[in-house]
N, C-alpha and C. Protein backbone atom coordinates (compact mmCIF):
# COMPACT_ATOMS: atom_id res chain seq x y z
N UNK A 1 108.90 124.32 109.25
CA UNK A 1 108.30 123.01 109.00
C UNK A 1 107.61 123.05 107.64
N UNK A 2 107.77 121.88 107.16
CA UNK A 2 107.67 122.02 105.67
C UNK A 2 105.81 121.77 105.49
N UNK A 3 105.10 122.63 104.74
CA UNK A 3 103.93 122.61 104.21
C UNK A 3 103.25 121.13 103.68
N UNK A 4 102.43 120.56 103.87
CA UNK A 4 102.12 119.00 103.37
C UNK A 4 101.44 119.42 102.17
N UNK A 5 101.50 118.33 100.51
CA UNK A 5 101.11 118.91 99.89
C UNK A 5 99.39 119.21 100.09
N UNK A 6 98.90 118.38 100.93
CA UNK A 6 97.75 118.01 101.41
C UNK A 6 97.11 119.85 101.61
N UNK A 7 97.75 120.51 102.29
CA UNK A 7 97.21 121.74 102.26
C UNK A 7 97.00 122.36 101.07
N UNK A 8 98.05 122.26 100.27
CA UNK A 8 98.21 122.62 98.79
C UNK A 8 96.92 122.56 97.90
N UNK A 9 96.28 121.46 98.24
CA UNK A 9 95.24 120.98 97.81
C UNK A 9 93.92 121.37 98.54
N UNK A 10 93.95 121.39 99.56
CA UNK A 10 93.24 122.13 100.16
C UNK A 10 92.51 123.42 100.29
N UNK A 11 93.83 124.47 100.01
CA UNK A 11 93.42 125.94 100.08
C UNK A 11 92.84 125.69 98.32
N UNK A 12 93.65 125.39 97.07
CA UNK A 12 92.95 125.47 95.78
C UNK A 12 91.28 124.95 95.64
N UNK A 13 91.27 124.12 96.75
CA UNK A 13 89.92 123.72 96.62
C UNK A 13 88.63 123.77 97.79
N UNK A 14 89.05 124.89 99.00
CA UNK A 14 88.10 125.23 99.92
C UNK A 14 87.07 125.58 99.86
N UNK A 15 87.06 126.82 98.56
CA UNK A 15 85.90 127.45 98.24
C UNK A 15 84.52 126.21 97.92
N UNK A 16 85.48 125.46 96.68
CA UNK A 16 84.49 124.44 96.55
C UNK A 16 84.33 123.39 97.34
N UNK A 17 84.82 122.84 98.66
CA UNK A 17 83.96 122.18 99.74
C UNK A 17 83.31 123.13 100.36
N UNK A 18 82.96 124.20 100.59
CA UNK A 18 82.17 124.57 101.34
C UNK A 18 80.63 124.84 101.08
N UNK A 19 80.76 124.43 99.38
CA UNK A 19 79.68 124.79 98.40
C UNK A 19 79.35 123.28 98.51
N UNK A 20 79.85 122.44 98.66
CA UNK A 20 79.72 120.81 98.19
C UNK A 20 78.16 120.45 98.26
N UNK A 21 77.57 120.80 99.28
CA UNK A 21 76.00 121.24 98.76
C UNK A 21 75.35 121.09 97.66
N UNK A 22 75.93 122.34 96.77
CA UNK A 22 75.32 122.71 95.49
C UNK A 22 75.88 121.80 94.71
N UNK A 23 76.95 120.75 94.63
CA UNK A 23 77.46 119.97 93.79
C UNK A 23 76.00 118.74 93.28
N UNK A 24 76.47 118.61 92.11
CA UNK A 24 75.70 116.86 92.13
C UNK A 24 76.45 115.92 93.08
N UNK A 25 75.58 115.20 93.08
CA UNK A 25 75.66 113.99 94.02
C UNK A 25 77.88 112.89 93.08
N UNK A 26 77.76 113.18 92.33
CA UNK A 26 78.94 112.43 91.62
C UNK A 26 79.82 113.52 91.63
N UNK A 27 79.64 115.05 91.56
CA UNK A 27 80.67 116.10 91.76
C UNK A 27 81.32 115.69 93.33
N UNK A 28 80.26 116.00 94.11
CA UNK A 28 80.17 115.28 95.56
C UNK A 28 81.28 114.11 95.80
N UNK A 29 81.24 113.52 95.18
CA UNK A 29 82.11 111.99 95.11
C UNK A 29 83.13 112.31 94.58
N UNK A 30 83.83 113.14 93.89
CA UNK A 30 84.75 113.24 93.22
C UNK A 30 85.54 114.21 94.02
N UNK A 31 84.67 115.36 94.75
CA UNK A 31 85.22 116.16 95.21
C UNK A 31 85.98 115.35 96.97
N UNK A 32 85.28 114.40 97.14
CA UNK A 32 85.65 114.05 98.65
C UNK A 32 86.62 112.58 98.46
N UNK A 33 86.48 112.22 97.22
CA UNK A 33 87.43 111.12 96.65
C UNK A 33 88.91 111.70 96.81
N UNK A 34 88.77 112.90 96.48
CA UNK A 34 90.36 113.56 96.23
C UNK A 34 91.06 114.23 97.26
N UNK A 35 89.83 114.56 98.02
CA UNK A 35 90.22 114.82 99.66
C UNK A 35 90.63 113.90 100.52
N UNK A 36 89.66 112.59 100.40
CA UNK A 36 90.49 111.70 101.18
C UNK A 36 92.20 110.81 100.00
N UNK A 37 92.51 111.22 98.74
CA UNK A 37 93.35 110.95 98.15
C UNK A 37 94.68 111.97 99.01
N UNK A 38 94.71 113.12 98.49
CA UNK A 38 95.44 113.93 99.17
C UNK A 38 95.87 113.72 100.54
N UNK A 39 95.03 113.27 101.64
CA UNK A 39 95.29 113.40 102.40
C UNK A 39 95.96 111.82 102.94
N UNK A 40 95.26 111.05 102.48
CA UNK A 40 96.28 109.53 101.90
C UNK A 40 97.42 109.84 101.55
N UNK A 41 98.08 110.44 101.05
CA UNK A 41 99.44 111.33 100.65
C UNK A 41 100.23 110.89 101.67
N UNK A 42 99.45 112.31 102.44
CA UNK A 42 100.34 112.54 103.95
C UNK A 42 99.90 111.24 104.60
N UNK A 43 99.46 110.53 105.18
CA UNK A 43 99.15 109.39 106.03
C UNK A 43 97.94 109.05 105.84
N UNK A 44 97.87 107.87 105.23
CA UNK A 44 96.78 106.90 104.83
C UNK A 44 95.81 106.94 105.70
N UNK A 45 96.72 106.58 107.22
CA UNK A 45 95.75 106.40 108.23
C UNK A 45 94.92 107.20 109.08
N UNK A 46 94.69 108.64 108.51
CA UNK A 46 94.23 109.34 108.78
C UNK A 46 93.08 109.75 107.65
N UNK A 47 91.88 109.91 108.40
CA UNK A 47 90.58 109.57 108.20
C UNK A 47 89.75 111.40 108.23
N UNK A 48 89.79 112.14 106.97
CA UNK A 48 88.84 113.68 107.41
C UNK A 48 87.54 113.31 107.30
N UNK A 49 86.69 114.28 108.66
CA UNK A 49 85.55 114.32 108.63
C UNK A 49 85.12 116.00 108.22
N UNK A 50 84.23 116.19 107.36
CA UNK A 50 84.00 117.34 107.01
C UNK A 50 82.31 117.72 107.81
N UNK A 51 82.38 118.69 108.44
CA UNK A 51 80.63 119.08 109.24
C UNK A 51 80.56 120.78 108.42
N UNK A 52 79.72 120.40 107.08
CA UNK A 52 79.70 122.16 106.39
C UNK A 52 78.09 121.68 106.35
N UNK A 53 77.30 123.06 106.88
CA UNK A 53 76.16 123.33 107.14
C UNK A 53 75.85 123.64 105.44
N UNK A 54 74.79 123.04 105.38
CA UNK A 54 73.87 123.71 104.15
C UNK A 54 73.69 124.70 104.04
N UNK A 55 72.91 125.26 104.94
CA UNK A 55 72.45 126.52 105.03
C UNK A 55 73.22 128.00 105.21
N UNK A 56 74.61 127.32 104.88
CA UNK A 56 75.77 128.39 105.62
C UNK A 56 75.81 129.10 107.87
N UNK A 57 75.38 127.78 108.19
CA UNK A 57 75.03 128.09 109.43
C UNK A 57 76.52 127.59 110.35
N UNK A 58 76.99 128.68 110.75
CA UNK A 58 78.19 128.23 111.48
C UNK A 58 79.84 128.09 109.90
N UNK A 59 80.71 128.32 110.64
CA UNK A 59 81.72 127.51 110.01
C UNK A 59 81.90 126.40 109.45
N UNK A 60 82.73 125.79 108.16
CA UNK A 60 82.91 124.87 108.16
C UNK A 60 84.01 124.05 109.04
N UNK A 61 83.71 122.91 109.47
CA UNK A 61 84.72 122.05 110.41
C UNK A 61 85.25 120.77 109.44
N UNK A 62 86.83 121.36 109.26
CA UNK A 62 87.46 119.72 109.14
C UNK A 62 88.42 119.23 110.31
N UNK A 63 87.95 117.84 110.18
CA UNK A 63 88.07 117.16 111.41
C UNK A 63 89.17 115.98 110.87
N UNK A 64 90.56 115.73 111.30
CA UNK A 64 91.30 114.35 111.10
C UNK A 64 91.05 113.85 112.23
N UNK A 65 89.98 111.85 112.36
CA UNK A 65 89.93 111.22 112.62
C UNK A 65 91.15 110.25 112.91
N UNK A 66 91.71 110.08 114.16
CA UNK A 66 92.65 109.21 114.07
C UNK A 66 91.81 107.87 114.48
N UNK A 67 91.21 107.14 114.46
CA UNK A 67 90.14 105.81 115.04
C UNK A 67 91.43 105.03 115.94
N UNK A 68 91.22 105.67 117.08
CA UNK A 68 91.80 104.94 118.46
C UNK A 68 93.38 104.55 117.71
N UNK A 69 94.24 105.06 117.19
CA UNK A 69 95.42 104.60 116.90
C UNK A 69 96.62 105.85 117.20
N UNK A 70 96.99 105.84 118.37
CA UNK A 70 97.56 106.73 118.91
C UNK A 70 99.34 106.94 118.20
N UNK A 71 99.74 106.16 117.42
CA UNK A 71 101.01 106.22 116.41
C UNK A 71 100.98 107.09 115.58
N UNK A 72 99.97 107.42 114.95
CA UNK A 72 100.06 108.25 114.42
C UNK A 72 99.67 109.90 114.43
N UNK A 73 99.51 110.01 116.04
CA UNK A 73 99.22 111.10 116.58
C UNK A 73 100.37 112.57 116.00
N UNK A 74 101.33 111.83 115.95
CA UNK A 74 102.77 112.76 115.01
C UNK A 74 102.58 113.13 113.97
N UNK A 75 101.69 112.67 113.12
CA UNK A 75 101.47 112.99 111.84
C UNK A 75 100.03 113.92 111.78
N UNK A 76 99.35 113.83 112.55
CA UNK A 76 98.07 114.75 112.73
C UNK A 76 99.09 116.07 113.20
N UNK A 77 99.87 115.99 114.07
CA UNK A 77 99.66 117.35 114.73
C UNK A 77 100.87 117.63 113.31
N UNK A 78 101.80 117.48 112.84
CA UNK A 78 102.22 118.30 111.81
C UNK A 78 101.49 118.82 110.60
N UNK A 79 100.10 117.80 110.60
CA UNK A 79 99.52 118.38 109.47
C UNK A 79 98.36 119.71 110.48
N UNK A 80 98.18 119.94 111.74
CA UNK A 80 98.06 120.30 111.99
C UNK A 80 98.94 122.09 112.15
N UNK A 81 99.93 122.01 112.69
CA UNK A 81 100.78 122.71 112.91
C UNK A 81 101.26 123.43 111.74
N UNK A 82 100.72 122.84 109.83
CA UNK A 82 101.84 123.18 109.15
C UNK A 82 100.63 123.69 108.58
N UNK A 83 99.15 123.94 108.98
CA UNK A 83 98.03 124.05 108.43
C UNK A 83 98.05 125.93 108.12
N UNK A 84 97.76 126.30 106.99
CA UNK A 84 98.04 127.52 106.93
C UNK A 84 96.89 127.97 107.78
N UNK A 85 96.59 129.75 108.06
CA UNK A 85 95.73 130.12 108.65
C UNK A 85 94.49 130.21 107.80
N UNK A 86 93.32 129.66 108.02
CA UNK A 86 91.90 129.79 107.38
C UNK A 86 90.68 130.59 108.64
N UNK A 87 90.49 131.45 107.62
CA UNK A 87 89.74 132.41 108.74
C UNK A 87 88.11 132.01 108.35
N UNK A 88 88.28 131.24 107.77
CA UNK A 88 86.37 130.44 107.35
C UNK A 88 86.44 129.36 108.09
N UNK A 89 87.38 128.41 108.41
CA UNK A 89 87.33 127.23 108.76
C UNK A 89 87.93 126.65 110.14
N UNK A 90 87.27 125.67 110.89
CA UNK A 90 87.24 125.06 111.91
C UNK A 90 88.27 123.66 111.85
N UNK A 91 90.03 123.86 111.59
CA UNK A 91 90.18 122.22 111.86
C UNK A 91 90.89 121.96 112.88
N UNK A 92 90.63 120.99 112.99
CA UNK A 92 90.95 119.84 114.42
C UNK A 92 91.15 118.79 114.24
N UNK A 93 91.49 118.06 115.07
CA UNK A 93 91.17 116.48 115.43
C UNK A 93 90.48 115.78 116.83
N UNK A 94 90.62 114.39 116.27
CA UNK A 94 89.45 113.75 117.67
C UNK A 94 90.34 112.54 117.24
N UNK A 95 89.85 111.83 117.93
CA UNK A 95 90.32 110.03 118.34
C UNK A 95 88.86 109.43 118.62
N UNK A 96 88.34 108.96 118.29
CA UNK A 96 87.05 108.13 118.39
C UNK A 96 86.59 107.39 117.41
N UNK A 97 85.88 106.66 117.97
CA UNK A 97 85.30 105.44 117.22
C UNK A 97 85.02 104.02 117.74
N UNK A 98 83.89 103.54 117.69
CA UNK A 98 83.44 102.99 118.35
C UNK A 98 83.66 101.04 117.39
N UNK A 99 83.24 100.12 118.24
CA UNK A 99 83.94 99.00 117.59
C UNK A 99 82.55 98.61 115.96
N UNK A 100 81.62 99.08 115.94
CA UNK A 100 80.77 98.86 114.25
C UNK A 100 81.62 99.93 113.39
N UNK A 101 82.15 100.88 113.97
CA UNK A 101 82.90 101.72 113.02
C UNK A 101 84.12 101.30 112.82
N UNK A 102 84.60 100.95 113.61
CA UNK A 102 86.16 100.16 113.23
C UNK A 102 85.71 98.61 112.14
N UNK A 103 84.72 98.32 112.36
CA UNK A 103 84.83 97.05 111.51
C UNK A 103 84.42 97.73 110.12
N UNK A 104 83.47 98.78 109.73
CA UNK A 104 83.27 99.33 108.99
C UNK A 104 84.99 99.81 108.19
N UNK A 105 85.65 100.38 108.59
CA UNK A 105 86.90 100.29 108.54
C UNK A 105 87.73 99.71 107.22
N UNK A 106 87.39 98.58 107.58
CA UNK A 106 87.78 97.30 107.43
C UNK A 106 87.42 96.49 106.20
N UNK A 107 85.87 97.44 105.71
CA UNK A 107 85.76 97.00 104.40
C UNK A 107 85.68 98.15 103.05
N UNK A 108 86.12 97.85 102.50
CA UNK A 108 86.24 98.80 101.26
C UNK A 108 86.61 100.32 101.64
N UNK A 109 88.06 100.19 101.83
CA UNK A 109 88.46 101.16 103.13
C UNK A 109 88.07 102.80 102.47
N UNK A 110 88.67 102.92 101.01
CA UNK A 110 88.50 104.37 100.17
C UNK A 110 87.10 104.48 100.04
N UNK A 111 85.83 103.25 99.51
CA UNK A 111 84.71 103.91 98.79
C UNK A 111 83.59 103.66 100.44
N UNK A 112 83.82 103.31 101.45
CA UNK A 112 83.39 103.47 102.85
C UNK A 112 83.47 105.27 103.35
N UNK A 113 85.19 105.22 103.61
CA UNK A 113 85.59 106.76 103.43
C UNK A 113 84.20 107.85 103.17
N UNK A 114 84.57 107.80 100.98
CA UNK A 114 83.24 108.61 100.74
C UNK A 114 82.34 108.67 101.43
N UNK A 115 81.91 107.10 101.47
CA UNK A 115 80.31 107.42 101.59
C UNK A 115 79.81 107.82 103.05
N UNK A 116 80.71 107.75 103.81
CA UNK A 116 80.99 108.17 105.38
C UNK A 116 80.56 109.50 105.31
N UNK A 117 81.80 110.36 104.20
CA UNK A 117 81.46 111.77 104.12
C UNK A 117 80.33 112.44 103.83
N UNK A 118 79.50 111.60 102.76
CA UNK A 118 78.76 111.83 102.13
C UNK A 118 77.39 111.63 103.30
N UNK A 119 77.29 110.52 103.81
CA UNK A 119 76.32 110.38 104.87
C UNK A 119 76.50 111.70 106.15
N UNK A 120 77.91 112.08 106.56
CA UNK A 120 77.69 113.72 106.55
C UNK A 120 77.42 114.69 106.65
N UNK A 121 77.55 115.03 105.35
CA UNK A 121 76.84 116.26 104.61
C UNK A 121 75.31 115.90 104.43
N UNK A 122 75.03 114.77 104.17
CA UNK A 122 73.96 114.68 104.07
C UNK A 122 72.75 115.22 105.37
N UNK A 123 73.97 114.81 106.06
CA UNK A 123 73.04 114.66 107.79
C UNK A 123 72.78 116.80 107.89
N UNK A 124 73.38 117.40 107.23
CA UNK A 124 73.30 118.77 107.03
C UNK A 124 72.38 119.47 106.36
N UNK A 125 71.78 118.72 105.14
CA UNK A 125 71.27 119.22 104.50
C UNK A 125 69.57 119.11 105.10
């Protein structure tokens, strides 16, 4: 099964999400702009949640959000399945979301995204 370039991008740039911390606040944005770009690649409609501790406490967890849309459950598990092995990192998926988050959704779908992520990490620090 063929590699998504989405991983591609991924492994070149793990080290630095796990630091995303130490970034400025606009490194921050740039760095999770391109994460959710990449992964727009492979399927738009799939939504990463990143949970990396500040403090280096625990693993980092990336998480593909499918928000209650079970069609595209095929495309999670290959990016799942085609995910190389990471011995630092926690990924998965979930299906959830509740109906203020789905309308959230709905507006300014990429710079929401960020600031989703960013609210986050934040919640970490």
């Amino acid at each position: 099964m063929k590699t998504p370039a989405f991983w591609r991008w991924f492994t070149a740039n793990e080290n630095k999400l796990k630091q995303i911390h130490t970034l400025p606040k606009s490194g921050q944005e740039e760095l999770l702009y391109w994460l959710n770009k990449h992964l727009e690649y492979h399927n738009p409609r799939i939504k990463p949640q990143l949970h990396i501790s500040a403090d280096n406490n625990g693993p980092p967890t990336l998480t593909f959000a499918v928000y209650s849309d079970h069609e595209i459950r095929a495309s999670i598990l290959h990016l799942l399945e085609t995910a190389p092995p990471y011995k630092d990192w926690i990924i998965t998926a979930s299906q959830d979301e509740n109906l203020d988050e789905s309308s959230k959704r709905q507006q300014s779908q990429e710079e929401q995204d960020i600031q989703d992520l960013i609210k986050y990490l934040d919640s970490y620090s």
